[in-house]
Protein backbone atom coordinates (compact mmCIF):
# COMPACT_ATOMS: atom_id res chain seq x y z
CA UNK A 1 -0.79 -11.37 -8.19
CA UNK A 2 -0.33 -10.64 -4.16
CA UNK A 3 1.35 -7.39 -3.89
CA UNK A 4 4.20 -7.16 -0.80
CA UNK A 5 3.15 -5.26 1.96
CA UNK A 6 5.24 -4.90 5.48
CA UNK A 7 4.10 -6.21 8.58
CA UNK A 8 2.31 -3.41 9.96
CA UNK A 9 4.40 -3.94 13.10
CA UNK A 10 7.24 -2.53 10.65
CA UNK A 11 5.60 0.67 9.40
CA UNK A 12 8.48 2.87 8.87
CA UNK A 13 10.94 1.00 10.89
CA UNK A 14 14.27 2.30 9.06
CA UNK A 15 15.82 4.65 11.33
CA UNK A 16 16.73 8.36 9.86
CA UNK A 17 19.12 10.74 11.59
CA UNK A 18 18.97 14.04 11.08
CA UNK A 19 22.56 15.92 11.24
CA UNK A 20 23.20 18.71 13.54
CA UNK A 21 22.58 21.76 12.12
CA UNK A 22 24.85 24.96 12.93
CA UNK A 23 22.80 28.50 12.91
CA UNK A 24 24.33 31.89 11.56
CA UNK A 25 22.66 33.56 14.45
CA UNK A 26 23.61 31.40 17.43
CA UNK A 27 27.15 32.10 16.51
CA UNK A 28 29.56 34.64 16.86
CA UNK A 29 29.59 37.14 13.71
CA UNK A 30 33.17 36.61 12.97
CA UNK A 31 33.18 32.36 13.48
CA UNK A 32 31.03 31.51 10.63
CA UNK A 33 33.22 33.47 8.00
CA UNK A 34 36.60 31.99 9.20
CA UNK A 35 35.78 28.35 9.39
CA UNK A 36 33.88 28.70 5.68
CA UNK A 37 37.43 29.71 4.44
CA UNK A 38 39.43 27.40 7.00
CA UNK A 39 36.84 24.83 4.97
CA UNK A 40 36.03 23.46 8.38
CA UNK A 41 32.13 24.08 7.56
CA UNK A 42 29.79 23.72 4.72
CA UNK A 43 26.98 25.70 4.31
CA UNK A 44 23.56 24.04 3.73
CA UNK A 45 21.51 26.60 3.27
CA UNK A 46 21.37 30.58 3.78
CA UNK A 47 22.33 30.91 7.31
CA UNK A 48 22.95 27.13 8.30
CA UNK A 49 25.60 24.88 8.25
CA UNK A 50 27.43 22.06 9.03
CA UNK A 51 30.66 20.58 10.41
CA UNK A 52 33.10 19.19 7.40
CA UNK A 53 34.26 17.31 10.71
CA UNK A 54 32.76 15.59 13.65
CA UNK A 55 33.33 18.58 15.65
CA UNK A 56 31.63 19.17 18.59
CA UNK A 57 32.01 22.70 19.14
CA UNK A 58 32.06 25.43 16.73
CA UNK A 59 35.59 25.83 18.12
CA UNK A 60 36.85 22.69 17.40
CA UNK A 61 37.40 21.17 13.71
CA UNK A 62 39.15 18.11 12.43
CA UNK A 63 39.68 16.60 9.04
CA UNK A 64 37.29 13.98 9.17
CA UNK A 65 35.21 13.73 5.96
CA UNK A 66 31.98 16.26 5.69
CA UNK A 67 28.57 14.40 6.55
CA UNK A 68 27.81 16.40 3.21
CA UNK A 69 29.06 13.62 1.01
CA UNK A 70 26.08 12.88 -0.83
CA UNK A 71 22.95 14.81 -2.58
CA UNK A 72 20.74 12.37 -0.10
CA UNK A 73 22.90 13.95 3.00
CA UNK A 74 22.92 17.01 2.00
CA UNK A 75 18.85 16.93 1.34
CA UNK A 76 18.64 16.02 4.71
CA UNK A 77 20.89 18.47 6.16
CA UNK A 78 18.16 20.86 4.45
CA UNK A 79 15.42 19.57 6.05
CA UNK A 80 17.33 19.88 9.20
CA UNK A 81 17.71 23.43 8.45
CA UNK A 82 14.10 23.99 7.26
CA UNK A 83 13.59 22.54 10.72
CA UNK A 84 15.85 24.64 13.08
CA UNK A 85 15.09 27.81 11.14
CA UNK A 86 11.36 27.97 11.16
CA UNK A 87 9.48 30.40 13.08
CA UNK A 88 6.70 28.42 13.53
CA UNK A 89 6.67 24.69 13.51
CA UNK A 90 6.19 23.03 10.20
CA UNK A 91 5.15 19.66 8.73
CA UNK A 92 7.55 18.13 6.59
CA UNK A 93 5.45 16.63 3.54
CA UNK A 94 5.45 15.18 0.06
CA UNK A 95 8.55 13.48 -1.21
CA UNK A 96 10.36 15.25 1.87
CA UNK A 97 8.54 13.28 4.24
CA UNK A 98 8.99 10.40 1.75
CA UNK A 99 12.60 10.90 2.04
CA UNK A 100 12.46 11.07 5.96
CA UNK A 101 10.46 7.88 6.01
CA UNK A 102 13.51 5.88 4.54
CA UNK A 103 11.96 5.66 0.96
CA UNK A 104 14.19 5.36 -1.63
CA UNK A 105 13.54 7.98 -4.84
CA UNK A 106 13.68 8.27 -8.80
CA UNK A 107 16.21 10.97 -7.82
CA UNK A 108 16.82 13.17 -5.05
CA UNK A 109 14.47 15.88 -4.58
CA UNK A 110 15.63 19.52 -5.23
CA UNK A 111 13.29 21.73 -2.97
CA UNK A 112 12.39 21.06 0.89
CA UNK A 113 8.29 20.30 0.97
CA UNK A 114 6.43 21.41 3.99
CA UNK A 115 2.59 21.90 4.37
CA UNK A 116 1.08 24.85 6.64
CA UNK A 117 -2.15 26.07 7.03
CA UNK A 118 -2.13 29.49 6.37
CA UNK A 119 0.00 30.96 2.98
CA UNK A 120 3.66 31.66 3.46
CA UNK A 121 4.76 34.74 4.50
CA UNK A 122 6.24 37.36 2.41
CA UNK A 123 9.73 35.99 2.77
CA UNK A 124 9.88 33.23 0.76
CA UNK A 125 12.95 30.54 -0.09
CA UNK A 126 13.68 29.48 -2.84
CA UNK A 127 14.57 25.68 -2.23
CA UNK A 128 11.74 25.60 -0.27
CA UNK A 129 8.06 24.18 -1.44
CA UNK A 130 4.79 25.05 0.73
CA UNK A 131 1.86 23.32 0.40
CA UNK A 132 -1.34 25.15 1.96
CA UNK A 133 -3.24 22.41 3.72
CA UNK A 134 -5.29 22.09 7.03
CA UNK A 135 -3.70 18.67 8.34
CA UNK A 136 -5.90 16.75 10.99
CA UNK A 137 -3.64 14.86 14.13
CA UNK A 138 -4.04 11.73 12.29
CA UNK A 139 -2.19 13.10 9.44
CA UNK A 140 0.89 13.80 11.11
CA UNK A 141 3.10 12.00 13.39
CA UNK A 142 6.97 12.24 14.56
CA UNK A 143 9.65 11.17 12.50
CA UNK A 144 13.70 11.78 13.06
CA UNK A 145 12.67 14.40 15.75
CA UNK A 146 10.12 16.55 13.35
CA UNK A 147 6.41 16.56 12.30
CA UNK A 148 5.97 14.72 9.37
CA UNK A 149 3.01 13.63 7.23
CA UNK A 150 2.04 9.87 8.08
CA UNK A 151 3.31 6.92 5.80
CA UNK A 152 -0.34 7.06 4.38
CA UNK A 153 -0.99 10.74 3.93
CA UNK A 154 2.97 10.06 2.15
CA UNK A 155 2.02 8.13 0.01
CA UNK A 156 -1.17 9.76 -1.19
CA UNK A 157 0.74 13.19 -1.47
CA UNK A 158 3.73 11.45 -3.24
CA UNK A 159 1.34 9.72 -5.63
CA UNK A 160 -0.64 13.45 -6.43
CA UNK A 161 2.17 15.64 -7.06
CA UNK A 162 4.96 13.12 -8.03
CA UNK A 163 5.25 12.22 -12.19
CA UNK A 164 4.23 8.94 -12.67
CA UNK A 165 7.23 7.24 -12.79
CA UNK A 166 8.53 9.27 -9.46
CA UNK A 167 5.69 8.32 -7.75
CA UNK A 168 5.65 4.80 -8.52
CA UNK A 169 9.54 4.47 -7.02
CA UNK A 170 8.60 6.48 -3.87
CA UNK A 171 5.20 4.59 -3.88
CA UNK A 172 6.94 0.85 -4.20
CA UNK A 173 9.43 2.04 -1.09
CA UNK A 174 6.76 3.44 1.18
CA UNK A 175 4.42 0.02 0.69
CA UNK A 176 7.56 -1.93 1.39
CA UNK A 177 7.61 0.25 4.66
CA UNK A 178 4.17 -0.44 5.40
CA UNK A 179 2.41 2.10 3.63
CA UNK A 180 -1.39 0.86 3.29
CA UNK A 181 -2.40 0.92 -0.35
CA UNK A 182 -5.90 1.64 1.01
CA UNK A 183 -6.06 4.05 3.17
CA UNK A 184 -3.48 6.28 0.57
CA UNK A 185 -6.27 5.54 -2.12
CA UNK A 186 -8.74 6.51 -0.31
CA UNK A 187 -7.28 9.52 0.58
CA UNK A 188 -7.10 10.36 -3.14
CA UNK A 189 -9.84 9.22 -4.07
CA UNK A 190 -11.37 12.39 -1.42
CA UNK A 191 -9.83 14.76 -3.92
CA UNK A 192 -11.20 13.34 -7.09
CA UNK A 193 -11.39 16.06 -9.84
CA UNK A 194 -8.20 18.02 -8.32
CA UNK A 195 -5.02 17.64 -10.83
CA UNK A 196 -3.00 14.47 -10.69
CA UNK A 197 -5.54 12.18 -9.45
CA UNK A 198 -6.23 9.89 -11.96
CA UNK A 199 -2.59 9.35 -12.51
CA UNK A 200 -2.05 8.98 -9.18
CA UNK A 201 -4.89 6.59 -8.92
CA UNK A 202 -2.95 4.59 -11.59
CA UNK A 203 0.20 4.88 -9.23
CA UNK A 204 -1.72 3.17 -6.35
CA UNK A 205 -3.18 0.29 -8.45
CA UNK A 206 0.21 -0.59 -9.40
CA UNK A 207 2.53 0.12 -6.13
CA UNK A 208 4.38 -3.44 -5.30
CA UNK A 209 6.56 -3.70 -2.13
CA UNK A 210 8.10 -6.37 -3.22
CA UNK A 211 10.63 -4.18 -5.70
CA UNK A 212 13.75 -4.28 -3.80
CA UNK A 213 15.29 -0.70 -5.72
CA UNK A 214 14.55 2.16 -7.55
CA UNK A 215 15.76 0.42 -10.84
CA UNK A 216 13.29 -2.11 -10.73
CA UNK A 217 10.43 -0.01 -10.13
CA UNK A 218 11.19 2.19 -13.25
CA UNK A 219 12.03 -1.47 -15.66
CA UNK A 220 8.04 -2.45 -14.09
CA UNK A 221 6.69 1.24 -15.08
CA UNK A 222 8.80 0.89 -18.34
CA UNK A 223 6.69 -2.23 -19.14
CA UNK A 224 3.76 -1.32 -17.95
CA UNK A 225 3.33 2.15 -20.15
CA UNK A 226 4.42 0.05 -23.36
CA UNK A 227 0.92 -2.25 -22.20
CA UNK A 228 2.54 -5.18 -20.86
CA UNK A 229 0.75 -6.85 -18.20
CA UNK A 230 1.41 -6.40 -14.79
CA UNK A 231 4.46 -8.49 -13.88
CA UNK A 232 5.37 -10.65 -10.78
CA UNK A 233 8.22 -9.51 -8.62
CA UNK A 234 11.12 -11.56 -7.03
CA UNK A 235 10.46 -14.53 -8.92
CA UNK A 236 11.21 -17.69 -7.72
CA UNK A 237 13.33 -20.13 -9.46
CA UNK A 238 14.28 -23.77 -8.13
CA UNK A 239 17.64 -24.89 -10.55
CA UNK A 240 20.58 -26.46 -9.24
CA UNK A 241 19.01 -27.68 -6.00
CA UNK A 242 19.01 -23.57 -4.70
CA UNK A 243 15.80 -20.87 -4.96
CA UNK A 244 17.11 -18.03 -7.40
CA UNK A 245 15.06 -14.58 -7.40
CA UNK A 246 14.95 -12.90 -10.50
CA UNK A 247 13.41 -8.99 -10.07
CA UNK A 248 10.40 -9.89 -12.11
CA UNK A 249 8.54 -11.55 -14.86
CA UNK A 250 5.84 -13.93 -16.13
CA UNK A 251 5.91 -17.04 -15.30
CA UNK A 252 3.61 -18.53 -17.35
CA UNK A 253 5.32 -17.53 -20.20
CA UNK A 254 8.95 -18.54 -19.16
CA UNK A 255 10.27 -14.87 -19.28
CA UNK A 256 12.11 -13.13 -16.70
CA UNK A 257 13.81 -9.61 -16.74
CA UNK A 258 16.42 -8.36 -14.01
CA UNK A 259 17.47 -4.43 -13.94
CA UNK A 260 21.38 -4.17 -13.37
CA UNK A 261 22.13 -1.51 -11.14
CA UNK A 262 25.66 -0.54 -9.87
CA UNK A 263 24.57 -1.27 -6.37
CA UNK A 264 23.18 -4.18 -6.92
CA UNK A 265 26.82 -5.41 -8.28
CA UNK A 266 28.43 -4.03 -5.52
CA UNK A 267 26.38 -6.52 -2.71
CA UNK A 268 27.58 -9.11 -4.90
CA UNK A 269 30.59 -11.20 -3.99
CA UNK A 270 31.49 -8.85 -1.78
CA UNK A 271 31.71 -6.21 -4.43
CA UNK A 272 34.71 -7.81 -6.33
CA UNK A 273 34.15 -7.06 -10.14
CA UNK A 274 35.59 -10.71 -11.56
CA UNK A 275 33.69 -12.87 -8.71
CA UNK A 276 29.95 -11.25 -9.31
CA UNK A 277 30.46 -11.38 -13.31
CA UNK A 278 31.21 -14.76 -12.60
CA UNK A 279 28.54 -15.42 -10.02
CA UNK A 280 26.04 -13.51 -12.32
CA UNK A 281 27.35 -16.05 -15.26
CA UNK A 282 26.53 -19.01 -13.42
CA UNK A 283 23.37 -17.47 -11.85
CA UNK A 284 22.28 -16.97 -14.99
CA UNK A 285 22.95 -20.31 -16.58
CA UNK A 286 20.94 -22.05 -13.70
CA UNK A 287 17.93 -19.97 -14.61
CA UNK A 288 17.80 -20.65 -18.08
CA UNK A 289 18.31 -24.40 -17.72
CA UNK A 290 14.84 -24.54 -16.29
CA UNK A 291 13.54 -22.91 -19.51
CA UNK A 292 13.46 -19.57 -18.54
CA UNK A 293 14.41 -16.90 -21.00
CA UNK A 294 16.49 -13.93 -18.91
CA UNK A 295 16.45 -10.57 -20.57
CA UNK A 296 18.89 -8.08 -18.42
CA UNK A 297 18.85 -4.14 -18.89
CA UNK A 298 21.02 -1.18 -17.48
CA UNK A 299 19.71 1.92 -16.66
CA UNK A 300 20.39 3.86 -19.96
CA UNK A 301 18.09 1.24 -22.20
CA UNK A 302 15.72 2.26 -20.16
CA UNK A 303 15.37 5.98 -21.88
CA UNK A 304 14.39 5.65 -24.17
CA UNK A 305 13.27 2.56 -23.90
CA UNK A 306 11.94 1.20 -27.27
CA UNK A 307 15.00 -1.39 -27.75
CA UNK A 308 14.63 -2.62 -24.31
CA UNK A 309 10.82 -3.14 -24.95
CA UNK A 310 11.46 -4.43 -28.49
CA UNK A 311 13.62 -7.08 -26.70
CA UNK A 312 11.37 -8.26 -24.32
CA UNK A 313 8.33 -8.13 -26.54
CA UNK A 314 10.19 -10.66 -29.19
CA UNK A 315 9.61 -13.63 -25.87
CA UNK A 316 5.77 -12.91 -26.26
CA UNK A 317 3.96 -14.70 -28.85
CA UNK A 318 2.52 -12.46 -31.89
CA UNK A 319 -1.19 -13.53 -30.61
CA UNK A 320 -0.21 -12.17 -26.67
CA UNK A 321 0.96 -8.71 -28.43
CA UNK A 322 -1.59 -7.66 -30.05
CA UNK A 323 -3.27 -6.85 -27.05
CA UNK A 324 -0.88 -5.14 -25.63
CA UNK A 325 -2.22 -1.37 -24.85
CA UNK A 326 0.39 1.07 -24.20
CA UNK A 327 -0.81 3.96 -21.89
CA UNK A 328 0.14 7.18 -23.95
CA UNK A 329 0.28 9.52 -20.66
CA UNK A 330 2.85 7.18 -19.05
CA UNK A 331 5.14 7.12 -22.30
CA UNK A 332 8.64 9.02 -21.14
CA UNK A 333 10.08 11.45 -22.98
CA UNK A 334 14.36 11.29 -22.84
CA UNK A 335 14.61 14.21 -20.28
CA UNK A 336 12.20 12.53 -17.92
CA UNK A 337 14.81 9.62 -16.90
């Protein structure tokens, strides 16, 4: 199976915008309190907000909606504070840099990651994580107006300190950005012995850009820790006279599976709930005319995920399961999902 990679002419094309970023110290003592109780501002971090408005002057407020509206816009309101508050410059690493390179994640990260060279100072922050590392100029580059870790170097880190199932979301996002699978492996591979790096080894074998979310990376790693082989993704499927994708499957033994995901609804049909049941019906019924068996799961069958598996597994002949090996480090407890 050819795994997707992006043109390299595409390597980390999304464009990310950092938000403006207001500083307790650039402001007059007084200002910050009354617009925090006016609820003109949110605070982002200790000493840093934001506008809950499009204002552009601390003077000035309106009652637009706060860019905070999301955990993913308010992470990157962080990093934008991380950013204007540092002392000395930082590079912006790990799933941070992950995040800043577009890549979509299992969930959204809780501290800021940067990497320095010498050990933080005394002061530390709490929702911040610092990784001691000399970085060479061809590990860094310049992403949404800060230093960031390459799409490699990304992917590499993301892959080391990431759990397994993590790492293979961020991993399938950054390869769909043009992320090279080699270069990232090699990289690990220079830190063989150090903790994480067989697993994240495993992570690289298996990274496909051609999973198009988050839930269809974690239905793959589902599969693949129960010892199923290594699936195709986006399927194609001729019925009806059209080219249906299903998310991924085995063609050779006439069984698909497709991850349902509230988003993925939503694109449908234009969103409306009766026309994509409906479209999904007939989508559906197309597929499985050509012989295909179609075996659909929602997020919570995935954890845990022994009914989901159970279901697939009865498509497989007896003979094909018995080789099946299940990888025991990659089996998820509940309160990893």
């Amino acid at each position: 199976m050819e795994r997707v990679r992006a043109n390299a002419g595409t390597r980390g094309a999304d464009a990310i915008e950092l938000p403006r970023v207001l500083l307790a110290r650039d402001l007059p003592c007084d200002v910050v309190e009354l617009h925090l109780r006016a609820g003109h501002m949110v605070r982002v971090r200790r000493g840093a907000y934001l506008w809950a408005s499009n204002g552009d002057d601390y003077s000035v407020a309106s009652s637009v909606a706060s860019p905070v509206e999301d955990a993913q816009s308010a992470y990157l309101a962080r990093i934008a504070a991380v950013a204007a508050q540092a002392r000395k410059p930082v590079v912006f690493s790990h799933v941070s840099a992950a995040v800043l390179w577009g890549a979509r994640t299992w969930r959204v990260p809780g501290l800021v990651h940067v990497t320095q060279p010498s050990a933080a100072s005394a002061r530390r922050s709490r929702d911040v994580a610092r990784h001691r590392t000399v970085l060479g100029q061809a590990d860094t580059t310049v992403r949404a107006g800060v230093t960031v870790t390459t799409l490699d170097r990304t992917l590499a880190d993301c892959a080391m300190s990431l759990r397994p199932l993590a790492a293979l979301v961020v991993a399938d996002s950054l390869v769909r950005r043009g992320a090279d699978l080699e270069a990232a492996t090699e990289i690990v591979r220079t830190r063989s012995g150090a903790n994480g790096s067989r697993l994240a080894r495993w992570v690289l074998d298996h990274a496909d850009g051609g999973a198009e979310s988050p839930g269809e990376s974690a239905t793959r790693y589902v599969l693949l820790a129960h010892g199923f082989p290594a699936p195709e993704l986006q399927v194609p499927v001729v019925a009806r006279g059209r080219v249906f994708r299903a998310d991924l499957g085995w063609r050779e033994r006439c069984l698909l599976v497709e991850f349902d995901g509230l988003v993925k609804y939503r694109q449908l049909a234009g969103g409306n709930p009766s026309e994509v049941v409906i479209a999904e019906k007939r989508r559906q019924e197309a597929i499985e005319e050509t012989g295909m068996v179609v075996v659909r799961v929602v997020h919570p069958e995935l954890f845990p995920a022994e009914a989901f598996v159970a279901r697939v597994a009865r498509h497989v002949p007896p003979t094909a399961r018995t080789t099946f090996r299940p990888v025991r480090e990659l089996l998820l407890p509940t309160s990893w999902s």
